[in-house]
N, C-alpha and C. Protein backbone atom coordinates (compact mmCIF):
# COMPACT_ATOMS: atom_id res chain seq x y z
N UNK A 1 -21.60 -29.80 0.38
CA UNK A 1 -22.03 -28.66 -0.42
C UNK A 1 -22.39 -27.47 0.48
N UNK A 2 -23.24 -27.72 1.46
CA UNK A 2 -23.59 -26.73 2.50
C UNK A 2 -22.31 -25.91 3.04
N UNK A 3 -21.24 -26.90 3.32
CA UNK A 3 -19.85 -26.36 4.19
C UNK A 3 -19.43 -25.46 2.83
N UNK A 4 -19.42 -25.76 1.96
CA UNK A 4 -18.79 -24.85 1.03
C UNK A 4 -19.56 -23.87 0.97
N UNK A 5 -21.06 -23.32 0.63
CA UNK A 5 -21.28 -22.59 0.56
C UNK A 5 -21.40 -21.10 1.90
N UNK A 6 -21.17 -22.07 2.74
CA UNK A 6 -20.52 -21.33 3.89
C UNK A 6 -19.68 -20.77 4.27
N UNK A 7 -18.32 -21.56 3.74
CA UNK A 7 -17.03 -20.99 3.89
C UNK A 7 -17.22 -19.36 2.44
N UNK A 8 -17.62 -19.51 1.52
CA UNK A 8 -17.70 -18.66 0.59
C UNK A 8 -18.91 -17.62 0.35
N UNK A 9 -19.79 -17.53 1.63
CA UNK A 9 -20.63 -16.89 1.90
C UNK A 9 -20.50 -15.23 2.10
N UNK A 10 -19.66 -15.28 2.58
CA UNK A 10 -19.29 -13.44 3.09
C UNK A 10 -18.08 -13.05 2.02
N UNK A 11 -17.86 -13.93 0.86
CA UNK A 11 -16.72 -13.17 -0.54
C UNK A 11 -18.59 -12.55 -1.12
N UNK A 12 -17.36 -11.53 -1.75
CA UNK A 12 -18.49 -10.51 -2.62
C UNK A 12 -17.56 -10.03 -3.16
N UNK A 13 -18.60 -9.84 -4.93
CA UNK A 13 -17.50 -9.30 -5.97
C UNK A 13 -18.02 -7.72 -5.55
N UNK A 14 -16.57 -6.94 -5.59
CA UNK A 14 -16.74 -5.41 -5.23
C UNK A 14 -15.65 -4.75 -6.43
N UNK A 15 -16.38 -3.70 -6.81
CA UNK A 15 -15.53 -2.76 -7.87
C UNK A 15 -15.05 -1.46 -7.26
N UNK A 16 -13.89 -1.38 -7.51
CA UNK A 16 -13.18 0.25 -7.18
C UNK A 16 -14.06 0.99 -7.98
N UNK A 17 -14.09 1.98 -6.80
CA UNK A 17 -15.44 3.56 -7.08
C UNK A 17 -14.74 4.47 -6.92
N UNK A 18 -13.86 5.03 -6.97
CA UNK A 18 -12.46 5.78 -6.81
C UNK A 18 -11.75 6.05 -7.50
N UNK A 19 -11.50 7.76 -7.89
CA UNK A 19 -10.27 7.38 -9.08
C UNK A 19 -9.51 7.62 -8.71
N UNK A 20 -8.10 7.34 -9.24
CA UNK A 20 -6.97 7.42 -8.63
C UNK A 20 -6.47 8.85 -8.33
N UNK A 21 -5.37 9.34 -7.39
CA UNK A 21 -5.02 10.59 -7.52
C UNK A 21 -3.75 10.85 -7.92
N UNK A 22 -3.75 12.15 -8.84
CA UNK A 22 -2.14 12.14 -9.12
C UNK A 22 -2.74 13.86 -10.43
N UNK A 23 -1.69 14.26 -10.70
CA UNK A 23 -1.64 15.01 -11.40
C UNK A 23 -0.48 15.46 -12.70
N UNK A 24 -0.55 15.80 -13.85
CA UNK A 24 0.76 15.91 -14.55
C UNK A 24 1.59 15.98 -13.91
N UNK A 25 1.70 16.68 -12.18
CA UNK A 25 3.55 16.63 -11.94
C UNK A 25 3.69 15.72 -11.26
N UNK A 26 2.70 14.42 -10.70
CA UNK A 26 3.12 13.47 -9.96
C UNK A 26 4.45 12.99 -10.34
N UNK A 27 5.53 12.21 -9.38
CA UNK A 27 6.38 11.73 -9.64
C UNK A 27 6.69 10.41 -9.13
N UNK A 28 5.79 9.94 -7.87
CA UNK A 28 6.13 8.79 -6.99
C UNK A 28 4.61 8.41 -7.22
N UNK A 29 4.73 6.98 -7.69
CA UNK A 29 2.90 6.16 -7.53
C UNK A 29 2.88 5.40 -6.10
N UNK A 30 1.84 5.08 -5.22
CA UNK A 30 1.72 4.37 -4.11
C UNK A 30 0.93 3.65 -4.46
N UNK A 31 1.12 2.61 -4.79
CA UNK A 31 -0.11 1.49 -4.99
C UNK A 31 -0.86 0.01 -4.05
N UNK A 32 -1.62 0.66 -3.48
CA UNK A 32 -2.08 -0.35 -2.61
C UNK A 32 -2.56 -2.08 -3.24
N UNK A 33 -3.36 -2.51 -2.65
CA UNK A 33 -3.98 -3.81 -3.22
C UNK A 33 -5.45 -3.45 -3.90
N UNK A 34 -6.35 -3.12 -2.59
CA UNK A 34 -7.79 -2.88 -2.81
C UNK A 34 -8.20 -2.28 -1.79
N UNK A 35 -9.05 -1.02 -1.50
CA UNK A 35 -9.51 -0.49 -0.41
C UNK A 35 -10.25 -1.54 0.60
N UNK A 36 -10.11 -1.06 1.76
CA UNK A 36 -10.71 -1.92 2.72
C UNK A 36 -12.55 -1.57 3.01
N UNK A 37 -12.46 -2.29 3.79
CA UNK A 37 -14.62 -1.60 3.54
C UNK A 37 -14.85 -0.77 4.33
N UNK A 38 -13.97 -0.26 5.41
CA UNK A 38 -13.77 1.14 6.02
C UNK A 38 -13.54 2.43 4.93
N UNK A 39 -12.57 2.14 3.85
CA UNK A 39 -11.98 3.18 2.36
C UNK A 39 -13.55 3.11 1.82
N UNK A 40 -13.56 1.74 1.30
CA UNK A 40 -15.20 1.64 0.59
C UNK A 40 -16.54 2.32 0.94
N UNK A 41 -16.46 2.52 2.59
CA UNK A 41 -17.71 3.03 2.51
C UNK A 41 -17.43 4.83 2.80
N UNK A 42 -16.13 5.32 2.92
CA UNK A 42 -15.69 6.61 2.86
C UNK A 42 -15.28 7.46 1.59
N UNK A 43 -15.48 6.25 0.48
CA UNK A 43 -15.08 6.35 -1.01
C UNK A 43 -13.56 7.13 -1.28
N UNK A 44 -12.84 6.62 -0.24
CA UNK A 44 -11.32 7.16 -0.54
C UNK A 44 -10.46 6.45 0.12
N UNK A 45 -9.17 6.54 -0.08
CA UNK A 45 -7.99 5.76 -0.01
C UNK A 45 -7.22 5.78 1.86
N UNK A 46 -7.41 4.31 2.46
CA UNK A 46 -6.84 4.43 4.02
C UNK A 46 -7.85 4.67 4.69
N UNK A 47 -8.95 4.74 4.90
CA UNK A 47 -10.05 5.44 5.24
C UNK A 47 -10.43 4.75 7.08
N UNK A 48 -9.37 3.58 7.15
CA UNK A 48 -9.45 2.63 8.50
C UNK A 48 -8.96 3.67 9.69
N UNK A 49 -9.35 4.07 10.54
CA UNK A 49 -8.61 4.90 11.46
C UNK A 49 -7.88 4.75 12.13
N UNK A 50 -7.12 3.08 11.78
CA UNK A 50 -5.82 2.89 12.43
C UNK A 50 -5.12 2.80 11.64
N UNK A 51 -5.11 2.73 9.98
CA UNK A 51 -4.15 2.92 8.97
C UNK A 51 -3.32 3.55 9.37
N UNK A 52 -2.20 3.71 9.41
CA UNK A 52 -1.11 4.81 9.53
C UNK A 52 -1.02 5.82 8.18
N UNK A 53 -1.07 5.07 7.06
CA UNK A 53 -0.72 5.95 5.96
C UNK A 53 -0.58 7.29 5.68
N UNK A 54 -1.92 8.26 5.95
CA UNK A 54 -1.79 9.38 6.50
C UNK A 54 -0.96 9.94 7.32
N UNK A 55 -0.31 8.90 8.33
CA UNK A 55 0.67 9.82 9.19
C UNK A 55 1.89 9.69 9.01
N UNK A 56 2.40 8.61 8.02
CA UNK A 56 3.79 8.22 7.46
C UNK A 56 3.42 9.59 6.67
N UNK A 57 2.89 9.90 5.58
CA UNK A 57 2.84 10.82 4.69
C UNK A 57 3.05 12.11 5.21
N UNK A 58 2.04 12.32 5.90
CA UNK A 58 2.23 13.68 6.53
C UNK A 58 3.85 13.98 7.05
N UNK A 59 4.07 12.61 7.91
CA UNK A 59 5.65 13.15 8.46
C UNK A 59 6.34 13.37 7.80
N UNK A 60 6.17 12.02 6.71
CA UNK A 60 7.33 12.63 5.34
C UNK A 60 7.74 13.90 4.51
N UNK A 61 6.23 14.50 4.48
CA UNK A 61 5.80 15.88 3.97
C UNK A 61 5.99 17.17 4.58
N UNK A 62 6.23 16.77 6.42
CA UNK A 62 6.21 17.81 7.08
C UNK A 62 5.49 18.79 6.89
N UNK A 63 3.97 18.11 7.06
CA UNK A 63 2.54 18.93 6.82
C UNK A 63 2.09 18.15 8.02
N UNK A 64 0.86 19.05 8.31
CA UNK A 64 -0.01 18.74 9.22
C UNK A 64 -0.95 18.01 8.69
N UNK A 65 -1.53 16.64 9.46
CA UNK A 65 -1.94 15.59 9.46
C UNK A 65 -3.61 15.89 8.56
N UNK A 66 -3.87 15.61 7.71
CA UNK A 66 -5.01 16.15 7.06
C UNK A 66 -6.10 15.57 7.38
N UNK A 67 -7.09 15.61 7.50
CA UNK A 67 -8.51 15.27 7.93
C UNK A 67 -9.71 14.90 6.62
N UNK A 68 -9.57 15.73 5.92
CA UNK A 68 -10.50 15.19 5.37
C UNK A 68 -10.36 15.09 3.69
N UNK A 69 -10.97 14.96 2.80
CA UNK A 69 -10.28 14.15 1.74
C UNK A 69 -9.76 15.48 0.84
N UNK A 70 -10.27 16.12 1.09
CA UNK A 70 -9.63 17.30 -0.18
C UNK A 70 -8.43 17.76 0.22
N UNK A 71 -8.18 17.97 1.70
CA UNK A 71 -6.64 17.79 2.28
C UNK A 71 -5.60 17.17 1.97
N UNK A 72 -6.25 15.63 2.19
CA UNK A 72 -5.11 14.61 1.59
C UNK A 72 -4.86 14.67 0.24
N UNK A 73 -6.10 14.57 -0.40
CA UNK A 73 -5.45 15.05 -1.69
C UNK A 73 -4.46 16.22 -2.12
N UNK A 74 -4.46 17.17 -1.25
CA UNK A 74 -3.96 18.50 -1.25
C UNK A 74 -2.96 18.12 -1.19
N UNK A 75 -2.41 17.55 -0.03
CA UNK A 75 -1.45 17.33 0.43
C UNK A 75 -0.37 16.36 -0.09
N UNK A 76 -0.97 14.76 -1.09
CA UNK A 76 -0.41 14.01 -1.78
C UNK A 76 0.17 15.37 -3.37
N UNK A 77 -0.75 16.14 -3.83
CA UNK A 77 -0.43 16.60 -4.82
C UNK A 77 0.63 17.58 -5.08
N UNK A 78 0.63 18.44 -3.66
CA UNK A 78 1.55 19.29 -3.41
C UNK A 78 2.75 18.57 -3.07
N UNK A 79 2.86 17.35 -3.05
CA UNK A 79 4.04 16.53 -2.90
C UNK A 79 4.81 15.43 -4.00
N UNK A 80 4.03 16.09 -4.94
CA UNK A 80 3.88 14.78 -6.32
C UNK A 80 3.99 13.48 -6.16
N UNK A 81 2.92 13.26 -5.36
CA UNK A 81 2.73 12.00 -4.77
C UNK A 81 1.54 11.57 -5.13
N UNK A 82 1.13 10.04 -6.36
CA UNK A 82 0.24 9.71 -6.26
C UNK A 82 -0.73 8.57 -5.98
N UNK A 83 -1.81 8.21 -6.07
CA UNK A 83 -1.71 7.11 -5.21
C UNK A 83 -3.22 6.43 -5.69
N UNK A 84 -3.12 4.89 -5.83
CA UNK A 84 -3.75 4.21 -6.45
C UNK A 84 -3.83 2.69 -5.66
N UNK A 85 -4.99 2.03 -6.75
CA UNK A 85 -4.99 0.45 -6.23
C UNK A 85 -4.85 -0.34 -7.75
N UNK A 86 -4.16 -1.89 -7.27
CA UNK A 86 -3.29 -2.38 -8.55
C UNK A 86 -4.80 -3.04 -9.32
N UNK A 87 -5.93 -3.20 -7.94
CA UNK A 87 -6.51 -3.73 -8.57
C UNK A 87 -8.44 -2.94 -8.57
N UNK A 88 -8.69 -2.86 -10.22
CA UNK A 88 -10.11 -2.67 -10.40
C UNK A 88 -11.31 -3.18 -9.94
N UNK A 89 -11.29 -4.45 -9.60
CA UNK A 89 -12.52 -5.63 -9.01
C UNK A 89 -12.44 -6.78 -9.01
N UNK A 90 -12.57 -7.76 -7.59
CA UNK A 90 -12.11 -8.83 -7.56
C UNK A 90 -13.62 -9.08 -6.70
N UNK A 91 -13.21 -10.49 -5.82
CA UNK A 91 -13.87 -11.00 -5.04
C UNK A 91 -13.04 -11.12 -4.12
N UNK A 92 -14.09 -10.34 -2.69
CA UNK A 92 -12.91 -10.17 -1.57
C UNK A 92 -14.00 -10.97 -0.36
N UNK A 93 -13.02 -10.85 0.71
CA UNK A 93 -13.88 -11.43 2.28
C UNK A 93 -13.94 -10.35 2.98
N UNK A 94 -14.61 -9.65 3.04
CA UNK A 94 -14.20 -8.13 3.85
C UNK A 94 -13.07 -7.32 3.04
N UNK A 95 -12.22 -7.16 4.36
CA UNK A 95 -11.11 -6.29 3.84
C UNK A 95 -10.02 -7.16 3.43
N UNK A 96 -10.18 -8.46 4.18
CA UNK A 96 -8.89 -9.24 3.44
C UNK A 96 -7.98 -9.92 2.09
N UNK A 97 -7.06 -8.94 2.31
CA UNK A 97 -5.87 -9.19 1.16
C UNK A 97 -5.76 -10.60 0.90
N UNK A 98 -5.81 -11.38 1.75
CA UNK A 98 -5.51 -13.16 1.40
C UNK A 98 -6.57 -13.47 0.86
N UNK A 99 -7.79 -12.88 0.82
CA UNK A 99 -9.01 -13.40 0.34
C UNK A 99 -9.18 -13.26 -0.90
N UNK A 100 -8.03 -12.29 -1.55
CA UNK A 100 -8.78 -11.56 -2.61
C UNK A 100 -9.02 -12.63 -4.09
N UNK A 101 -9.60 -12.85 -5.02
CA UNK A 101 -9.74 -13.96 -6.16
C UNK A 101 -10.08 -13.09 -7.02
N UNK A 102 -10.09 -13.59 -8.27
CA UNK A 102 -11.21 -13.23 -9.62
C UNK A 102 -10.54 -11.78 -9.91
N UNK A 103 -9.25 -11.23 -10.05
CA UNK A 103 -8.52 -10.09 -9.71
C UNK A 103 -9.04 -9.12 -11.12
N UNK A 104 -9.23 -8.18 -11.57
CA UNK A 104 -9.19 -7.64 -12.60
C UNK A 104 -8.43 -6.24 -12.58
N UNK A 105 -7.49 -6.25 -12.90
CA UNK A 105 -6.44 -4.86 -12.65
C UNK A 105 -7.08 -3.41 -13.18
N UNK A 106 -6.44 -2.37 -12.48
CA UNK A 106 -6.38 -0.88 -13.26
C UNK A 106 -5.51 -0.69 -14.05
N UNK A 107 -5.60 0.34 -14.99
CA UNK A 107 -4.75 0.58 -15.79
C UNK A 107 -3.63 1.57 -15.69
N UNK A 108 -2.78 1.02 -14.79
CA UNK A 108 -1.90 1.94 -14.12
C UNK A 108 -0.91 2.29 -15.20
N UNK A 109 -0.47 1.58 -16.42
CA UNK A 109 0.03 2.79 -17.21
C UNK A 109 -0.69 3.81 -17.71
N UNK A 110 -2.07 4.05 -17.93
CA UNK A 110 -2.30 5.31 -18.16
C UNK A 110 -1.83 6.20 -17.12
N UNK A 111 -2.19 5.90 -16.35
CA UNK A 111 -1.63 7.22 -15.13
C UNK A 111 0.11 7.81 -15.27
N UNK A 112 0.39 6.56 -15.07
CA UNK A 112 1.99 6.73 -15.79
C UNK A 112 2.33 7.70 -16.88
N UNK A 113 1.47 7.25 -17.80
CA UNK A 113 1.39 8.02 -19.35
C UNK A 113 1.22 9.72 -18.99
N UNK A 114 -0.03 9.94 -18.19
CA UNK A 114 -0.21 11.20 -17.86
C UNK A 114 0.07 11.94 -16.76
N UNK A 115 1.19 11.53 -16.31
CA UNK A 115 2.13 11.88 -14.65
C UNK A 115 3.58 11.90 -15.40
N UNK A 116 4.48 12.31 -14.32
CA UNK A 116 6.02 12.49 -14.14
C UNK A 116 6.78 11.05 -13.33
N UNK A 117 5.66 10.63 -13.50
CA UNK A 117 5.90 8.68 -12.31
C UNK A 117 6.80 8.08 -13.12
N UNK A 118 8.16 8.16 -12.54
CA UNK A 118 8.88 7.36 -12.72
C UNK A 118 10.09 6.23 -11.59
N UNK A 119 8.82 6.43 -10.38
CA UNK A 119 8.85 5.74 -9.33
C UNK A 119 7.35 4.93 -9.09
N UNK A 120 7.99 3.44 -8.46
CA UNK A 120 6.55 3.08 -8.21
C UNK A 120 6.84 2.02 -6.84
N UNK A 121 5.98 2.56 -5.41
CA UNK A 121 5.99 1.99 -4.62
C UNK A 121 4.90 1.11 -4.07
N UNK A 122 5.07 0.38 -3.44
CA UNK A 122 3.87 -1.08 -2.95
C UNK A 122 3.97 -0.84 -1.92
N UNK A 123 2.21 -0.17 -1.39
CA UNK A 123 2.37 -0.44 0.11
C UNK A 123 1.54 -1.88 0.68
N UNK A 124 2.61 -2.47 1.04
CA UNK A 124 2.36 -3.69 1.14
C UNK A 124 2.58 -4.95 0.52
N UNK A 125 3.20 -6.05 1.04
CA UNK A 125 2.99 -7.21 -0.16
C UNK A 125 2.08 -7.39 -0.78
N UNK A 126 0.96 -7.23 -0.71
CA UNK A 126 0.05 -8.07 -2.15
C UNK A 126 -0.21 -7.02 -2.53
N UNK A 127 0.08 -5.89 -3.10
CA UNK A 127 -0.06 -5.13 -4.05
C UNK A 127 1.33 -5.21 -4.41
N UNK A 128 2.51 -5.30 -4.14
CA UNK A 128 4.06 -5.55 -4.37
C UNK A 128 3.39 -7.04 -6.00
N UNK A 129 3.42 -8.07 -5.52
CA UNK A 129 2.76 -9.22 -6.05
C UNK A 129 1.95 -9.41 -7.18
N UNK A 130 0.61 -8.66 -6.87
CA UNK A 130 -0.26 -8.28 -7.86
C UNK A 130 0.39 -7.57 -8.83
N UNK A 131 0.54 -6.12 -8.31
CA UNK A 131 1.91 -5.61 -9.57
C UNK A 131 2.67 -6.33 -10.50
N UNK A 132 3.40 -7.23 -9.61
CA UNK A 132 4.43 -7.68 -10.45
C UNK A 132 4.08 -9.05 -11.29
N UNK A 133 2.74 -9.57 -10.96
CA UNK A 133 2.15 -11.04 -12.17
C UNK A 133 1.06 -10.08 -12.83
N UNK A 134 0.67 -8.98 -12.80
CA UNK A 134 -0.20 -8.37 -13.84
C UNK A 134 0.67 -6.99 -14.25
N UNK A 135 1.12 -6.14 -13.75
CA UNK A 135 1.63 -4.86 -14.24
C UNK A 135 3.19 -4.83 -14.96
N UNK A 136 3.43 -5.09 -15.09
CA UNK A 136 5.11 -5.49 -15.59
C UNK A 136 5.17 -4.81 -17.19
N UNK A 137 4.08 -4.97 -17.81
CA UNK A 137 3.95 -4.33 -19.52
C UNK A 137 4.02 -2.60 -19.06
N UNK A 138 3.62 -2.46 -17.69
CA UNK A 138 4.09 -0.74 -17.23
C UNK A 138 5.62 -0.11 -17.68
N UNK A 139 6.24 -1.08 -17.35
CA UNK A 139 7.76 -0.85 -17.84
C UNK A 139 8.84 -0.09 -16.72
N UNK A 140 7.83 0.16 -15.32
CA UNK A 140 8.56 0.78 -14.02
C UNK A 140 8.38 -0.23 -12.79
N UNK A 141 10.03 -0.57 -12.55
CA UNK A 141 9.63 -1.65 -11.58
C UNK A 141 9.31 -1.18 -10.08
N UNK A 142 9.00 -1.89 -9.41
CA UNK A 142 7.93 -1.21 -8.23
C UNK A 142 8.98 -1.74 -7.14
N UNK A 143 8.87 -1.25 -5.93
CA UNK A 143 9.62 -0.99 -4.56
C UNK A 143 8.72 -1.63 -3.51
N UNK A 144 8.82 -2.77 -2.81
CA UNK A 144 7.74 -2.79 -1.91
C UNK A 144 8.62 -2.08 -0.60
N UNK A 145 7.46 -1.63 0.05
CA UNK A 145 7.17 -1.16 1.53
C UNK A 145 6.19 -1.42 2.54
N UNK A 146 7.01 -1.75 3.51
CA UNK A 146 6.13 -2.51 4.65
C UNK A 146 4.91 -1.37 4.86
N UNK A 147 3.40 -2.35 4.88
CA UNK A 147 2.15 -2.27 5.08
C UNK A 147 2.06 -1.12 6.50
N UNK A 148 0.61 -0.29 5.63
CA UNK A 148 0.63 0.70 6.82
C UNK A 148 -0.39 0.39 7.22
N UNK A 149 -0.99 -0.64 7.16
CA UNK A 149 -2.49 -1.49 7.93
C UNK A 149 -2.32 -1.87 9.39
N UNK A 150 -2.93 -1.57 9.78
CA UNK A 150 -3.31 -2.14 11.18
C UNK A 150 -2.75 -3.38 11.76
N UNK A 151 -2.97 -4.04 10.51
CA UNK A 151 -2.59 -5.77 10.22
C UNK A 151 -0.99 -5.56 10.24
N UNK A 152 -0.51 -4.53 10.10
CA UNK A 152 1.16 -5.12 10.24
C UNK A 152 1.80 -4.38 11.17
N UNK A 153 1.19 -5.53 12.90
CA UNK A 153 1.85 -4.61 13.56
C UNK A 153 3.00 -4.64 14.10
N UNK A 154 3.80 -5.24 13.63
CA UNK A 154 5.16 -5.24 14.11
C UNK A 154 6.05 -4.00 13.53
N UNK A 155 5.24 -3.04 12.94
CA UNK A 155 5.37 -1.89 12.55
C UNK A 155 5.19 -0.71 13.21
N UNK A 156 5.81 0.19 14.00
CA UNK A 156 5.68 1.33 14.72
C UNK A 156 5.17 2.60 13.65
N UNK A 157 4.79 3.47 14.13
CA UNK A 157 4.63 4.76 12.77
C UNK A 157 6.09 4.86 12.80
N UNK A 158 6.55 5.21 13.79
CA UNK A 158 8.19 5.60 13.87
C UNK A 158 9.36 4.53 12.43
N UNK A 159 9.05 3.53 12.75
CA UNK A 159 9.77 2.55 12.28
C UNK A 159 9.21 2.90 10.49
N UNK A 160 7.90 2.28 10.48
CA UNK A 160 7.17 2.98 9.33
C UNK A 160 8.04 4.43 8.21
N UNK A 161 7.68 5.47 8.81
CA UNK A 161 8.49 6.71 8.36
C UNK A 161 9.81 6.27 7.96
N UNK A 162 10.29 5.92 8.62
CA UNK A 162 12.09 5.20 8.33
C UNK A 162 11.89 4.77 7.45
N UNK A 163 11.18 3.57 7.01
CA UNK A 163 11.40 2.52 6.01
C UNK A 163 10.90 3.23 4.91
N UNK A 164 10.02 4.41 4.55
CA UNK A 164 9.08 5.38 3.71
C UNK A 164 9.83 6.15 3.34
N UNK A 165 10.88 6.86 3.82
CA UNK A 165 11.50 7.63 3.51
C UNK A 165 12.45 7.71 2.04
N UNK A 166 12.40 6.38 1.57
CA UNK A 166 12.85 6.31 0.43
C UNK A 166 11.68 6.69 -1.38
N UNK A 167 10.85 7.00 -0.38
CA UNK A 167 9.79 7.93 -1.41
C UNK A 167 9.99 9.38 -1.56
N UNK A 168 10.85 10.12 -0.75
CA UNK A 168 10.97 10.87 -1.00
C UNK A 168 11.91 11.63 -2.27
């Protein structure tokens, strides 16, 4: 009993505090899994300072690398680019995606409903996953793209951008 409550000691149920971004002319959704506790405690999206995400975007955008959140937002919107997580509140181990349990989704067709999104990309497998055993009543099938986490590093930014480029 002890070993168990050990191994399950550091999960904590955590709720997205974040709303998603996008605007009537969005056209491309980015949907992650769940912010990491670097995003969590910055209350916005990538917030790890080795994420790449920001800098795939930016290159894609051929904008300068934005800093701080009203930028990125600036910068996702001026690109009709918007960007979300598949999931509302689960029970996580930190930041880890393999950890995640107890899943309770967002309601990513509203956003749909009130955007031009008729693209939808996964950054990352388990938001690719999650999407596709809870979101599917959306009616837009989703694209995965290799993870711009830290965690996937067999990923260059260079290489990254390449494989991204089909968001445009």
């Amino acid at each position: 009993m002890i070993e168990l409550r050990e191994k399950y000691k550091k999960y904590q149920k955590v709720e997205h505090t974040f709303e998603p971004v996008y605007d009537e002319n969005s056209k491309v959704l980015i949907l992650g899994s769940f912010p990491s506790v670097k995003s969590r405690e910055q209350n916005f999206y990538y917030g790890h300072p080795r994420n790449r995400f920001w800098q795939v975007i930016s290159s894609l955008t051929e904008t300068e690398l934005p800093t701080t959140i009203e930028e990125k937002k600036e910068m996702l919107l001026k690109n009709n680019i918007a960007i979300w997580d598949v999931i509302k509140s689960c029970v996580i181990k930190g930041s880890s995606d393999s950890s995640i349990k107890n899943v309770v989704v967002n309601d990513i067709a509203e956003v749909v409903k009130n955007s031009k999104i008729d693209r939808i990309f996964a950054n990352g497998d388990k938001s690719f996953k999650l999407y596709k055993k809870y979101c599917s009543y959306v009616g837009i099938e989703i694209e995965k793209l290799p993870s711009t986490s830290p965690a996937n590093a067999a990923f260059s930014v260079e290489r990254l951008v390449e494989e991204w480029k089909i968001i445009k």
